[in-house]
Protein backbone atom coordinates (compact mmCIF):
# COMPACT_ATOMS: atom_id res chain seq x y z
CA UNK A 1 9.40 -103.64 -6.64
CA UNK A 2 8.32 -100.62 -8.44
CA UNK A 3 9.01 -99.95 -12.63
CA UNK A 4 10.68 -97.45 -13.42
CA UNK A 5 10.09 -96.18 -17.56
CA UNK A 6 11.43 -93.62 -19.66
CA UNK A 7 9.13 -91.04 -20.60
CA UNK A 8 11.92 -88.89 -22.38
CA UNK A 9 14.81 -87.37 -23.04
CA UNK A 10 15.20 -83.77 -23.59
CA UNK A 11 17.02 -80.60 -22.89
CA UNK A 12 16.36 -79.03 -19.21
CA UNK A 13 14.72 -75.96 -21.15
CA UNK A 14 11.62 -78.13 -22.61
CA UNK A 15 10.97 -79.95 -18.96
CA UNK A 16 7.39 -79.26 -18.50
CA UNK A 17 6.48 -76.87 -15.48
CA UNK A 18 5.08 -80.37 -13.13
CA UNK A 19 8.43 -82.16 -13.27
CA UNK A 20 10.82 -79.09 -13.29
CA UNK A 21 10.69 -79.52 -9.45
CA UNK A 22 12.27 -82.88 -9.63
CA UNK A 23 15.42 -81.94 -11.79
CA UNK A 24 15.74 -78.91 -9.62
CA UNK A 25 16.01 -81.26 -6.58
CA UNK A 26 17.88 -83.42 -8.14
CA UNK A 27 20.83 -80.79 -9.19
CA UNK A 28 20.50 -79.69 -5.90
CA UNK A 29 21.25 -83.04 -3.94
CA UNK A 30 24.59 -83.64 -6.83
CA UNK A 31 25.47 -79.74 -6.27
CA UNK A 32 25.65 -79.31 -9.67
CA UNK A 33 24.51 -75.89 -11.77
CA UNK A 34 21.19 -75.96 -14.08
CA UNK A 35 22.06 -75.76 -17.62
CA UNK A 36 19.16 -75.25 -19.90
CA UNK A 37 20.96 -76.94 -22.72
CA UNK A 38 21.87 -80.13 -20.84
CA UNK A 39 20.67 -83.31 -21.86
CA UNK A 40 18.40 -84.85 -18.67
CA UNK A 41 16.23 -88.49 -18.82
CA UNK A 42 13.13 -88.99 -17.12
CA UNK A 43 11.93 -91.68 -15.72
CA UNK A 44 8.57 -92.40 -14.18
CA UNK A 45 8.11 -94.90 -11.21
CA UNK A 46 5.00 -96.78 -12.65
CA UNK A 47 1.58 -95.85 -11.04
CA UNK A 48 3.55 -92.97 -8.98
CA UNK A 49 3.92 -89.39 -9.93
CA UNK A 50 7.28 -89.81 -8.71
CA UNK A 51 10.38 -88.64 -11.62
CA UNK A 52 13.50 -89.51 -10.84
CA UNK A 53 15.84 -87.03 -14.03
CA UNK A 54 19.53 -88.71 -15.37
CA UNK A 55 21.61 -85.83 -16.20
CA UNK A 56 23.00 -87.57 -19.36
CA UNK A 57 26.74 -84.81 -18.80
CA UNK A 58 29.16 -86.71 -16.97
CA UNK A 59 26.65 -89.44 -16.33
CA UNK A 60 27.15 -91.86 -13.30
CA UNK A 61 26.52 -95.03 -15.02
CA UNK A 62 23.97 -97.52 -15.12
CA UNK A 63 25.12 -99.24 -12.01
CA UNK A 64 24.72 -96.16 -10.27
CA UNK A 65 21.36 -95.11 -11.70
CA UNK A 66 20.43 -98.91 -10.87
CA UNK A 67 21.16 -98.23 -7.22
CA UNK A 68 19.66 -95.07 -6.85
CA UNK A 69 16.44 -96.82 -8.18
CA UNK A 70 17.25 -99.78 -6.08
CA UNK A 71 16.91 -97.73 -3.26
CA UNK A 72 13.48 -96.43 -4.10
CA UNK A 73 12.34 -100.14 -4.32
CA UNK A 74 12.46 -99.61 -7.81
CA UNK A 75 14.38 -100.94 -11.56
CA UNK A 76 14.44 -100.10 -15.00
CA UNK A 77 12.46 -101.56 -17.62
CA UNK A 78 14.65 -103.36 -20.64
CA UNK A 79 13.72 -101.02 -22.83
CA UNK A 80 14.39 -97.88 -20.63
CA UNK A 81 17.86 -99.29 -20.12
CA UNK A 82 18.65 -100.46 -23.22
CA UNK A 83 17.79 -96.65 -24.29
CA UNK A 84 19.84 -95.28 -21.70
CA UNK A 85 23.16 -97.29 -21.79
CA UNK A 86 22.95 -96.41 -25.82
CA UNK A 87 22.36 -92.31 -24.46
CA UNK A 88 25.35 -92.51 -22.10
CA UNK A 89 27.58 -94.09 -24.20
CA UNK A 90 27.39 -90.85 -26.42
């Protein structure tokens, strides 16, 4: 089973240009519109250069981001979810 670790939180706006592609996807598949000023989380599947972004609006839940990970063979480090369940609780 793969890692998966935060490498940060930020506004859409200040993605960087390699990983925009994966929040675009990923607001595609939830049919939900880009906003530049939303809060998203990234996460990093260790030794992939796979992102997997956590709109942190109307967020799903940990459970749900656990399964979503859980079916990329992957979970959260503590600390990544210790980080995030404080985020969404916001």
């Amino acid at each position: 089973m793969y890692l998966a670790r935060l490498v940060a939180i930020t506004e859409v706006r200040n993605v960087p240009p390699d990983i925009r592609p994966f929040v675009e996807f990923k607001a595609a598949v939830e049919e939900r519109a880009l906003d530049e000023n939303e809060k998203v989380a990234i996460l990093n599947i260790d030794s992939t250069s796979c992102y997997i972004p956590v709109f942190l609006k109307d967020p799903v839940g940990l459970a749900e981001i656990e399964k979503e990970l859980a079916n990329q063979d992957a979970k959260m480090t503590s600390d990544t979810r210790d980080v995030l369940a404080s985020q969404l609780k916001k």
